[in-house]
C-alpha atoms as a PDB file:
ATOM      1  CA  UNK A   1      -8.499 -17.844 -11.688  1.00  0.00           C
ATOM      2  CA  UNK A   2     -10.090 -14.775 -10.364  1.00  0.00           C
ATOM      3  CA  UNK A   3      -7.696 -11.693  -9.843  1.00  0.00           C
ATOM      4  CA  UNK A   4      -8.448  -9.688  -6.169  1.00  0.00           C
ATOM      5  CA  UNK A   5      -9.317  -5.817  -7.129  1.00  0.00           C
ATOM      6  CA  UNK A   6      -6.269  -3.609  -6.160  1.00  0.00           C
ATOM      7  CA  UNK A   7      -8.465  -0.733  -5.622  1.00  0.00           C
ATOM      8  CA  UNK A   8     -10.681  -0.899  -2.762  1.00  0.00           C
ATOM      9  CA  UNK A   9     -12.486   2.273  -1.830  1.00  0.00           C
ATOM     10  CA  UNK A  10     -13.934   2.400   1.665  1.00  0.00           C
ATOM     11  CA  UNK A  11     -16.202   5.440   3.709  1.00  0.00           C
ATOM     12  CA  UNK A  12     -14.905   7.535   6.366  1.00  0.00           C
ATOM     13  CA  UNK A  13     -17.370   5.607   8.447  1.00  0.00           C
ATOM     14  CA  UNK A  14     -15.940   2.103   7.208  1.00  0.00           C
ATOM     15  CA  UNK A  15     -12.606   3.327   8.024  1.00  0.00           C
ATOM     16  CA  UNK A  16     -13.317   5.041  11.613  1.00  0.00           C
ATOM     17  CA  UNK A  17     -15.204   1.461  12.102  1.00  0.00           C
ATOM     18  CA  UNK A  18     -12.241  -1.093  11.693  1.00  0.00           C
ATOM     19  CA  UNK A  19     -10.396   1.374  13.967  1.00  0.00           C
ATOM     20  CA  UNK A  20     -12.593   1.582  16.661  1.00  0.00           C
ATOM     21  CA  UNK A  21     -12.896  -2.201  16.648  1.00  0.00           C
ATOM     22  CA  UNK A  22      -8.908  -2.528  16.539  1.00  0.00           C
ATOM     23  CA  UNK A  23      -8.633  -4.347  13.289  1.00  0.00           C
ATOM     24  CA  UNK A  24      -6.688  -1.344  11.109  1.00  0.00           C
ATOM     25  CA  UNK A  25      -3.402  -2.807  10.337  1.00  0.00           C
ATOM     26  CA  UNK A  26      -1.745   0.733  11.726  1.00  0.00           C
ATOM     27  CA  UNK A  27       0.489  -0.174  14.454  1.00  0.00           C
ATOM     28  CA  UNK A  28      -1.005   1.051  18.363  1.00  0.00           C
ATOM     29  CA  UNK A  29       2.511   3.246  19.294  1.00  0.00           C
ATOM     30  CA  UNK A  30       2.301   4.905  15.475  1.00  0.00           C
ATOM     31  CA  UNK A  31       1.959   8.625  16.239  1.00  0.00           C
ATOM     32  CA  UNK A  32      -0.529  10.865  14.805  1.00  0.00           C
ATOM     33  CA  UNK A  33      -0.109  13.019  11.886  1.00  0.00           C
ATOM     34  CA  UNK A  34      -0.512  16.827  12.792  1.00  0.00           C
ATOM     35  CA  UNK A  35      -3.037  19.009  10.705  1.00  0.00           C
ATOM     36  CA  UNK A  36      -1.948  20.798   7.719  1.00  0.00           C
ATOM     37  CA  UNK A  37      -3.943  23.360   8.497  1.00  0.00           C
ATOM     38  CA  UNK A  38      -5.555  26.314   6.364  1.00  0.00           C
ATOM     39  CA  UNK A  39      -2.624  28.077   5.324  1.00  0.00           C
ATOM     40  CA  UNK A  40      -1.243  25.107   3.306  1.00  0.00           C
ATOM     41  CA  UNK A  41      -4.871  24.043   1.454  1.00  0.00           C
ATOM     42  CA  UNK A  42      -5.185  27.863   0.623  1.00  0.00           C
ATOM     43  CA  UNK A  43      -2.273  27.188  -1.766  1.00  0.00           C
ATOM     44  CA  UNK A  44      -3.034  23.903  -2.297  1.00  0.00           C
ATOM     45  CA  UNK A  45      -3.115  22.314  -6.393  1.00  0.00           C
ATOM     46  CA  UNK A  46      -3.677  19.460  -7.965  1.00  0.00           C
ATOM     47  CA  UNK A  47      -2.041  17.853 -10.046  1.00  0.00           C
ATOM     48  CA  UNK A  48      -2.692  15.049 -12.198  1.00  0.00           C
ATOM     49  CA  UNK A  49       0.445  12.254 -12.637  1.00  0.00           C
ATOM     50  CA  UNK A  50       2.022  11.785 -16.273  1.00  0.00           C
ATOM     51  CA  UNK A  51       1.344   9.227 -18.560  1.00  0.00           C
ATOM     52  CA  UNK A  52       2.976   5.880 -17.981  1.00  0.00           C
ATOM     53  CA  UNK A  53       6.139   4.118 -19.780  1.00  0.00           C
ATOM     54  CA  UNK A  54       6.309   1.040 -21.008  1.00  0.00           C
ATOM     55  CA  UNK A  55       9.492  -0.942 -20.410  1.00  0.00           C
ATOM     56  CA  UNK A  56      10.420  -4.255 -21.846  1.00  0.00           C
ATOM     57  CA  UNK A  57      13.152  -6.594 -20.248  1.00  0.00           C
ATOM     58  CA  UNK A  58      14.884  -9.529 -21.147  1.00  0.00           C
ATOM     59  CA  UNK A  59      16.352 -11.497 -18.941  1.00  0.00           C
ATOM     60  CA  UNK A  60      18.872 -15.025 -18.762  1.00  0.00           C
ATOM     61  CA  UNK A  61      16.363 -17.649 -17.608  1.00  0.00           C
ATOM     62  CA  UNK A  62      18.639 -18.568 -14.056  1.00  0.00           C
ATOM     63  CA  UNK A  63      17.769 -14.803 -12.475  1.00  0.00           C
ATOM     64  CA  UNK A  64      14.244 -15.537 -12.411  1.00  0.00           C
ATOM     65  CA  UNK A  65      14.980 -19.121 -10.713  1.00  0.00           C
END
């Protein structure tokens, strides 16, 4: 069994394209989103997430039923 990527990267061009042609999944009353403008990317950072946890459960075998 193959596993579907859960990454897909698209262009600005792909992405402008499904929308023009309707087929974005965003909903037609959503409203915009307003710029952020200069001010805020002036002071703008990255920053890179932490490292990940590992968690083991154990569970009774009638939850996962």
């Amino acid at each position: 069994m193959s596993k579907k990527p859960t990454l897909l990267r698209y262009t600005l061009s792909e992405v402008e394209a499904v929308h023009e042609r309707g087929e974005d999944p965003t909903r037609a009353d959503a409203p915009g989103a307003e710029s952020l403008g200069a001010e805020f990317w002036k002071s703008a950072r990255v920053v890179m997430p932490t490292g990940k946890t590992s968690v083991r459960i154990r569970l009774d075998s009638d939850v996962g039923e």
